[in-house]
PDB file of N, CA and C in Angstrom:
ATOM      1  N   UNK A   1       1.794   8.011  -9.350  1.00  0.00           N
ATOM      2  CA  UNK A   1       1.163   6.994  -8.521  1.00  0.00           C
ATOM      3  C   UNK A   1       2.081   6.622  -7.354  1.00  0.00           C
ATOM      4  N   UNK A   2       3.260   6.601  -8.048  1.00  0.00           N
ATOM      5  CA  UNK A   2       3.908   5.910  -6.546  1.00  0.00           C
ATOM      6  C   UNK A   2       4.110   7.348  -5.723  1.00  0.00           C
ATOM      7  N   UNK A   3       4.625   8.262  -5.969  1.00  0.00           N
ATOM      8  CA  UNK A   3       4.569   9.682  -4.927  1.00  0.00           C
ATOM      9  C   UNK A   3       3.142   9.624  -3.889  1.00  0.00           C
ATOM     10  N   UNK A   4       1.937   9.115  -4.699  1.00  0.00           N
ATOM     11  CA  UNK A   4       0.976   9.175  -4.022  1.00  0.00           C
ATOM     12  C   UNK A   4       0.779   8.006  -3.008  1.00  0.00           C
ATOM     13  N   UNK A   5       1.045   6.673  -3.590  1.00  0.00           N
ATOM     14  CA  UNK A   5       1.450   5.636  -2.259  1.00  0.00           C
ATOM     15  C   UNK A   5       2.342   6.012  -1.224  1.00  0.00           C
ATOM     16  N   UNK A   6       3.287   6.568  -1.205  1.00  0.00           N
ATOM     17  CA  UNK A   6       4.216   7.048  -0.060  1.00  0.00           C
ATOM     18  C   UNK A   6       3.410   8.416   0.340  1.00  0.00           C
ATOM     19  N   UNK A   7       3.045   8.776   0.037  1.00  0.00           N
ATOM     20  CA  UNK A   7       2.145   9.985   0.916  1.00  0.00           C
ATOM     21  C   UNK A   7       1.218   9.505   1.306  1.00  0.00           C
ATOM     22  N   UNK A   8       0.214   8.247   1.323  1.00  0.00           N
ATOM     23  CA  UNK A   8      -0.936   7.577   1.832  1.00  0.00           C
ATOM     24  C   UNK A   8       0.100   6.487   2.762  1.00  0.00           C
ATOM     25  N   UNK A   9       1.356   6.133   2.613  1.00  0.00           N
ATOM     26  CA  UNK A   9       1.865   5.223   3.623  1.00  0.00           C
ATOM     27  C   UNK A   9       2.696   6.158   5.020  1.00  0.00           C
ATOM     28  N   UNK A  10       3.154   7.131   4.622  1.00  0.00           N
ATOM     29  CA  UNK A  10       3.629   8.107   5.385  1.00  0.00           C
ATOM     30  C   UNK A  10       2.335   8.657   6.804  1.00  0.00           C
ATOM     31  N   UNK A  11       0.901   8.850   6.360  1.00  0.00           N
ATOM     32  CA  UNK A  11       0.147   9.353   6.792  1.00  0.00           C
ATOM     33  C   UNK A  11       0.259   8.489   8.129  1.00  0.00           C
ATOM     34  N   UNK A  12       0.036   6.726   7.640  1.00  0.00           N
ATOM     35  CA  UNK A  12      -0.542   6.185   8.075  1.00  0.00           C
ATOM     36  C   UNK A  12       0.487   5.616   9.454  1.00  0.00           C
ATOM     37  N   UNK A  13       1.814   5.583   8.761  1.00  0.00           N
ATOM     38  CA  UNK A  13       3.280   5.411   9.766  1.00  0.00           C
ATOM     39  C   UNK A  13       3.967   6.644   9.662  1.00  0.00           C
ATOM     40  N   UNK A  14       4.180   7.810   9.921  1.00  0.00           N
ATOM     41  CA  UNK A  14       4.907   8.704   9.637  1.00  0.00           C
ATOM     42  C   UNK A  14       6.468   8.711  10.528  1.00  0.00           C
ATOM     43  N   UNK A  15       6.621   7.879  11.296  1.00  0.00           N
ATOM     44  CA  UNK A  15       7.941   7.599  11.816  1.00  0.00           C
ATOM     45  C   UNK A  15       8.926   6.875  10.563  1.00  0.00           C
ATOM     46  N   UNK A  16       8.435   6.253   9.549  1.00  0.00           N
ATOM     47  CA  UNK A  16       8.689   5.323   9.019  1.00  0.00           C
ATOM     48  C   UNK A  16       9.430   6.328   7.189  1.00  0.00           C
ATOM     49  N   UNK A  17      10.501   6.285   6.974  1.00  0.00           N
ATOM     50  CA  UNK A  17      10.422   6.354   5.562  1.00  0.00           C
ATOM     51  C   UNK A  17      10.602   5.079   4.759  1.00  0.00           C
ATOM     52  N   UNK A  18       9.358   5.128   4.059  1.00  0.00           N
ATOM     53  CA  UNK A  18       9.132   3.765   3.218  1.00  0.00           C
ATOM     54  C   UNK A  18       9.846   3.959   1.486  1.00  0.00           C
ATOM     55  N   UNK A  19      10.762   5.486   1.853  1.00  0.00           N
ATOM     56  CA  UNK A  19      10.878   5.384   0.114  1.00  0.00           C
ATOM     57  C   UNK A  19      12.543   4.864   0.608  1.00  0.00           C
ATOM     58  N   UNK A  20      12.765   3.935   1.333  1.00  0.00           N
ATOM     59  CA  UNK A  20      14.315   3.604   1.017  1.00  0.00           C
ATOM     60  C   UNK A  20      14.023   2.308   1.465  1.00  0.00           C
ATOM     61  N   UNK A  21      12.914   1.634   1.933  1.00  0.00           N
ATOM     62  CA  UNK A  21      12.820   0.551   2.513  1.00  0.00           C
ATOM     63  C   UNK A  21      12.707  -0.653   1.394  1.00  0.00           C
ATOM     64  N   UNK A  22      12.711  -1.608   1.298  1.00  0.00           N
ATOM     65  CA  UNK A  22      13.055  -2.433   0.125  1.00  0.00           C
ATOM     66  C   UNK A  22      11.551  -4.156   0.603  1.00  0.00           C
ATOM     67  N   UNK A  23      11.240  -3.696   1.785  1.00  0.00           N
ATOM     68  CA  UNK A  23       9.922  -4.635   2.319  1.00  0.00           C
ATOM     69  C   UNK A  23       9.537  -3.961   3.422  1.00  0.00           C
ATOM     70  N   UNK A  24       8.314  -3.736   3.405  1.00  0.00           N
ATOM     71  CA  UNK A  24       7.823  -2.927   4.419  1.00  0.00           C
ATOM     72  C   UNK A  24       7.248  -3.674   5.515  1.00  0.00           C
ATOM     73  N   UNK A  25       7.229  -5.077   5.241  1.00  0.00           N
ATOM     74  CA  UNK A  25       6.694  -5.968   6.387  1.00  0.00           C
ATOM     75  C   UNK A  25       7.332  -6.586   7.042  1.00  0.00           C
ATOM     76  N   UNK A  26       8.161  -7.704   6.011  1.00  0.00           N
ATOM     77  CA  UNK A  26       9.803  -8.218   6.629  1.00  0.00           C
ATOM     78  C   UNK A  26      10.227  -6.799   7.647  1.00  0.00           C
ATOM     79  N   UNK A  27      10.938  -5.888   7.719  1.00  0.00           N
ATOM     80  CA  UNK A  27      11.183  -4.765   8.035  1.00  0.00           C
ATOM     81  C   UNK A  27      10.166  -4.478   9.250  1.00  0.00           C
ATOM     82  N   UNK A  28       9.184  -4.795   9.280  1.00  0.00           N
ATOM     83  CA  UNK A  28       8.437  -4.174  10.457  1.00  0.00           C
ATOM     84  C   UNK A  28       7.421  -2.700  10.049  1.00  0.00           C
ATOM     85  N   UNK A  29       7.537  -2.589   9.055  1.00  0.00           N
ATOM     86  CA  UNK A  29       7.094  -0.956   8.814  1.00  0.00           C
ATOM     87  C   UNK A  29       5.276  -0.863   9.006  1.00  0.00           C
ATOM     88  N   UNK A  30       4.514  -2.308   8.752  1.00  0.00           N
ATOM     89  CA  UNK A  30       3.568  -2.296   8.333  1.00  0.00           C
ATOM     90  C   UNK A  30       2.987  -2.969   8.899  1.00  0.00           C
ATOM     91  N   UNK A  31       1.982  -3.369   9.647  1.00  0.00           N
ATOM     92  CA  UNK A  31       1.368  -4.402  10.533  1.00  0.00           C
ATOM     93  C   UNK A  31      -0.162  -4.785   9.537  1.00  0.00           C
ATOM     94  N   UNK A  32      -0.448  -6.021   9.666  1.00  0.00           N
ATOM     95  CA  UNK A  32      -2.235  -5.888   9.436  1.00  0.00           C
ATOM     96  C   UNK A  32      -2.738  -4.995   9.848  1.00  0.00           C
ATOM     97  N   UNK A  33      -3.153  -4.306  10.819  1.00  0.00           N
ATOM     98  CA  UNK A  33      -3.968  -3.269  10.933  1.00  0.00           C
ATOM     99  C   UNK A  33      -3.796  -1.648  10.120  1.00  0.00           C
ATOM    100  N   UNK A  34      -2.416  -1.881  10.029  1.00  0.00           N
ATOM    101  CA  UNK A  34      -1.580  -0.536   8.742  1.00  0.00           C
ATOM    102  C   UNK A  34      -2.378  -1.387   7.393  1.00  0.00           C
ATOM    103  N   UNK A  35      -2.005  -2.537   7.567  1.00  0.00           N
ATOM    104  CA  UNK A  35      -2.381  -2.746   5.491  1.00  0.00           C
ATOM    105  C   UNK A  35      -4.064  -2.501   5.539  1.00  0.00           C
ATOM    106  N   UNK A  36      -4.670  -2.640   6.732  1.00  0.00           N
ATOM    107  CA  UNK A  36      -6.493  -2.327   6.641  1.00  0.00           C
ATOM    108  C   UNK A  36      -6.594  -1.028   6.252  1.00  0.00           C
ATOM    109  N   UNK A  37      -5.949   0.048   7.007  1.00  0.00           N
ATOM    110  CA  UNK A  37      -5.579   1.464   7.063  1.00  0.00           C
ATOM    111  C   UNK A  37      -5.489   1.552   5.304  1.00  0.00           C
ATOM    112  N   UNK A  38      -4.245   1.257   4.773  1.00  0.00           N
ATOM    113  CA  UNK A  38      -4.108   1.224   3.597  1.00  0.00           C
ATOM    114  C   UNK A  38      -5.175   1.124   2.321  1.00  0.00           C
ATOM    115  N   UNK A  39      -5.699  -0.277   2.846  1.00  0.00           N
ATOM    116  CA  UNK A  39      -6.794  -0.506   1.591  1.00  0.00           C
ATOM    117  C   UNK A  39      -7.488   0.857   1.699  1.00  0.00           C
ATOM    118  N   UNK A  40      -8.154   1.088   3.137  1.00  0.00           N
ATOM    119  CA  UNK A  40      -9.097   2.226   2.848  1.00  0.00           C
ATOM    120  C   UNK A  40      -8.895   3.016   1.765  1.00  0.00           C
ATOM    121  N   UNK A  41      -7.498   3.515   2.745  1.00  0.00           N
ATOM    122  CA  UNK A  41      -7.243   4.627   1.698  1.00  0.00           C
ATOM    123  C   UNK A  41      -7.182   4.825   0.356  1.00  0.00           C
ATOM    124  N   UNK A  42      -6.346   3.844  -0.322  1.00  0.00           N
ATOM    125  CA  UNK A  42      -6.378   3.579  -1.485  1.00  0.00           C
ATOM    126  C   UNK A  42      -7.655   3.286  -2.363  1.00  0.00           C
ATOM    127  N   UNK A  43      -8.502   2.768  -1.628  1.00  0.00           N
ATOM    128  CA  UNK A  43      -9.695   2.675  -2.057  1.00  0.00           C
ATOM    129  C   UNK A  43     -10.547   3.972  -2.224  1.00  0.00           C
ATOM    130  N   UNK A  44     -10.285   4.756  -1.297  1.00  0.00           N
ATOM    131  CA  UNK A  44     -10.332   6.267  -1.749  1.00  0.00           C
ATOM    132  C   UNK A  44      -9.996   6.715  -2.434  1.00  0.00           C
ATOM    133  N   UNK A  45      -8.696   6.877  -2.299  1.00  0.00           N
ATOM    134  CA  UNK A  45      -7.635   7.964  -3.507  1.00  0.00           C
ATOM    135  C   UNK A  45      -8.014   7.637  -4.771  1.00  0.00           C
ATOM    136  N   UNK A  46      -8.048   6.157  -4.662  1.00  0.00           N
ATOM    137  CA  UNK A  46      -8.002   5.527  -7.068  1.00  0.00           C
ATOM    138  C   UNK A  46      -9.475   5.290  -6.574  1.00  0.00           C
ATOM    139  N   UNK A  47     -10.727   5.682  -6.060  1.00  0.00           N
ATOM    140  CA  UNK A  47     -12.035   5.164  -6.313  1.00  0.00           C
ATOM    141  C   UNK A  47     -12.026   3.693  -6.905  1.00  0.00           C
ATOM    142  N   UNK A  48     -11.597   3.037  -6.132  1.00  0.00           N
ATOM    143  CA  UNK A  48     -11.411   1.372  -6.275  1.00  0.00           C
ATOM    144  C   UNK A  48     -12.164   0.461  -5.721  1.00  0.00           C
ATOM    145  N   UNK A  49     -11.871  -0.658  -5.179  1.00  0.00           N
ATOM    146  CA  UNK A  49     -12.029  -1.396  -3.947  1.00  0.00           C
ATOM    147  C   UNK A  49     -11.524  -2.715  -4.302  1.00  0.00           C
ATOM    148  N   UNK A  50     -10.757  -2.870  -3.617  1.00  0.00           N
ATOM    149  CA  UNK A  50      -9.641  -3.845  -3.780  1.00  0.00           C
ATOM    150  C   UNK A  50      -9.966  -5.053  -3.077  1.00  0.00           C
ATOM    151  N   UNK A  51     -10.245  -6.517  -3.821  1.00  0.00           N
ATOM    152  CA  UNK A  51     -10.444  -7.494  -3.365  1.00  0.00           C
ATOM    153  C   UNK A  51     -10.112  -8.197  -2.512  1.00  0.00           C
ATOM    154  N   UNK A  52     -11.121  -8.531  -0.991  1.00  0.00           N
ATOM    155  CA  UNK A  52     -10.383  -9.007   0.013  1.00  0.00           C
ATOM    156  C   UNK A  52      -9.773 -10.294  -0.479  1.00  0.00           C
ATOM    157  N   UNK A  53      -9.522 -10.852  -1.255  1.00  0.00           N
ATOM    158  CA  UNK A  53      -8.604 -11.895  -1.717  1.00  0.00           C
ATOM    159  C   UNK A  53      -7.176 -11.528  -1.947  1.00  0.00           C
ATOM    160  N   UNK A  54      -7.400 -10.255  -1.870  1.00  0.00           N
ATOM    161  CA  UNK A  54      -5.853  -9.910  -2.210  1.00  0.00           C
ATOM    162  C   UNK A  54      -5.469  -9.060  -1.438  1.00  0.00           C
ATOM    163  N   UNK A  55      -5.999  -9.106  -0.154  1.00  0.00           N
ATOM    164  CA  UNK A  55      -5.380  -8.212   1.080  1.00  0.00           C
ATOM    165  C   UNK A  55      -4.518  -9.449   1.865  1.00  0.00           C
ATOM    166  N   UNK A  56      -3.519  -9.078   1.648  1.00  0.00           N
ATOM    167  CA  UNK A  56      -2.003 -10.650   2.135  1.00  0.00           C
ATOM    168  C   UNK A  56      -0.976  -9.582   1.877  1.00  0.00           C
ATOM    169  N   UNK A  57       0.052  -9.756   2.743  1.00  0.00           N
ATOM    170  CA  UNK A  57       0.661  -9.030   2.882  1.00  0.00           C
ATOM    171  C   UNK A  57       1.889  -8.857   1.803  1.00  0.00           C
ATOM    172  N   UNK A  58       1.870 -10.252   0.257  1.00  0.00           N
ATOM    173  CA  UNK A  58       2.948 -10.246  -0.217  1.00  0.00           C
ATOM    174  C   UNK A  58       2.192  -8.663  -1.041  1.00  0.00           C
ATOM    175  N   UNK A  59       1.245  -8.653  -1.521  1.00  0.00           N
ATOM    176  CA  UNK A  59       0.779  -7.246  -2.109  1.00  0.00           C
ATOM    177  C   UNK A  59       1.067  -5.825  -1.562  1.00  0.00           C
ATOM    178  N   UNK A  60       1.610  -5.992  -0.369  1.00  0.00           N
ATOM    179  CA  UNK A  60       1.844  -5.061   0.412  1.00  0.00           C
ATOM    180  C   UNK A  60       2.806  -4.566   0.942  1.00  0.00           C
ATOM    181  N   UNK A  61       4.615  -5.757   0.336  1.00  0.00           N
ATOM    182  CA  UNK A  61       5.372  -5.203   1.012  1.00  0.00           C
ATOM    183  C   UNK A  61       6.509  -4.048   0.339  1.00  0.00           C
ATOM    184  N   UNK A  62       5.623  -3.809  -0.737  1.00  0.00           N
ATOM    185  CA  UNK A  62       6.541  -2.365  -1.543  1.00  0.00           C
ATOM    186  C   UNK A  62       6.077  -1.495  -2.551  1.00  0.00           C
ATOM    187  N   UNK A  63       6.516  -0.646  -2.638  1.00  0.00           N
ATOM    188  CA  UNK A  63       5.955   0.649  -3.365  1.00  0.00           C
ATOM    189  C   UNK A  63       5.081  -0.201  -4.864  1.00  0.00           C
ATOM    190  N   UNK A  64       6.047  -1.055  -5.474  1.00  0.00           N
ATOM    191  CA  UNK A  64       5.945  -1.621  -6.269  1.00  0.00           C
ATOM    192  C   UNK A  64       4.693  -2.706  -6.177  1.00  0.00           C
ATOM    193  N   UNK A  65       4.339  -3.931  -5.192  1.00  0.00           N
ATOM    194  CA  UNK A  65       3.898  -4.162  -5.518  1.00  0.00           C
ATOM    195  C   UNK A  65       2.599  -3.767  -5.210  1.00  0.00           C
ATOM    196  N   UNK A  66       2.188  -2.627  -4.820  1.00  0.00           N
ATOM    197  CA  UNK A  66       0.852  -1.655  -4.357  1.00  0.00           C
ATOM    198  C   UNK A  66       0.689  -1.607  -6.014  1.00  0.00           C
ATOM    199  N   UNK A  67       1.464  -0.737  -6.180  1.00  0.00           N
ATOM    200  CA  UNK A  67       1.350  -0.427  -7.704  1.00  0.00           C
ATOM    201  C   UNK A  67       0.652  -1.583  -8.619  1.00  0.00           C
ATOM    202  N   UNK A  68       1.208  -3.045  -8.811  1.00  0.00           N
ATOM    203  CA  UNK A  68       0.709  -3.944  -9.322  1.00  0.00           C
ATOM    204  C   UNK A  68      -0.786  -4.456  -8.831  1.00  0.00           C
ATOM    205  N   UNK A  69      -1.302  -4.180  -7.718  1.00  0.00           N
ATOM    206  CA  UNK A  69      -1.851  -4.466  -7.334  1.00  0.00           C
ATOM    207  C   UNK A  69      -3.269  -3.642  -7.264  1.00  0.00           C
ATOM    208  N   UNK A  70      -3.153  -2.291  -7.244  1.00  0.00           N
ATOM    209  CA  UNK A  70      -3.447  -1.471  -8.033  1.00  0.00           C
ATOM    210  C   UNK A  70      -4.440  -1.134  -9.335  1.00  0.00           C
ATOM    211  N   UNK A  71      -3.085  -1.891 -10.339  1.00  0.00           N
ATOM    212  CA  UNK A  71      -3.437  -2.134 -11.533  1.00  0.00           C
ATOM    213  C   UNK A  71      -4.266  -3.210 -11.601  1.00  0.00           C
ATOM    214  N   UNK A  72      -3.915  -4.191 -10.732  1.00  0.00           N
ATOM    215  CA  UNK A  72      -5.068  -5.769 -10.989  1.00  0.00           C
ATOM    216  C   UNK A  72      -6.311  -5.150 -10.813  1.00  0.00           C
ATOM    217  N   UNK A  73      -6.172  -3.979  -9.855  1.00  0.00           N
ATOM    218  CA  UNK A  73      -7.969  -3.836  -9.387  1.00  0.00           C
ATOM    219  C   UNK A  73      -8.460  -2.287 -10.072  1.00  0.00           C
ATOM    220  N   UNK A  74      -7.640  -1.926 -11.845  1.00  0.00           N
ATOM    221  CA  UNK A  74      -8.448  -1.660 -12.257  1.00  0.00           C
ATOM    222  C   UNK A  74      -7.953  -0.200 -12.307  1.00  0.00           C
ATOM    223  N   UNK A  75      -6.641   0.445 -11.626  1.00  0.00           N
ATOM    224  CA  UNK A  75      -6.389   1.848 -11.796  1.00  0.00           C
ATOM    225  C   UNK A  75      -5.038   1.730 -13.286  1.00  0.00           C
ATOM    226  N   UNK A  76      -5.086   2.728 -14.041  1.00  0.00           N
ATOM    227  CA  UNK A  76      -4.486   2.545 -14.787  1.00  0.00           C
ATOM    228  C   UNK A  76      -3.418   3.475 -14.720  1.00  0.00           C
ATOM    229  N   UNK A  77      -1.980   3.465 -15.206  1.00  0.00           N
ATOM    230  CA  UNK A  77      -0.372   4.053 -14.586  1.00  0.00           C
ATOM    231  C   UNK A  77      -1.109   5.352 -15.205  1.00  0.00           C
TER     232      UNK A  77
END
């Protein structure tokens, strides 16, 4: 799962390596319009759809908490 978040975050910033970054927003890596980008995708990849209640950027600023977040909406590790 997480190999596959950094290959759906890479796509989307590919200047950016997000596997050493420790916040991808603090940091700059990720703008609102990247985390819209994101849901899509993810909503693709795990056949999901992830609650606009929980599109905020603390869900968004690491490998990790995608992952948790993820799981809230239903994909399992």
């Amino acid at each position: 799962m997480e190999q596959t978040i950094l290959n759906l975050l890479s796509e989307i910033r590919p200047e950016f390596d997000f596997a050493v970054s420790s916040d991808f927003i603090a940091e700059g890596l990720l703008d609102s319009f990247d985390i819209l980008q994101l849901v899509t995708s993810l909503d693709a990849e795990f056949k999901i759809s992830v609650d606009g209640m929980d599109i905020i950027p603390e869900n968004f600023c690491s490998v990790n908490s995608i992952i948790s977040l993820l799981v809230k909406n239903g994909v399992t590790k």
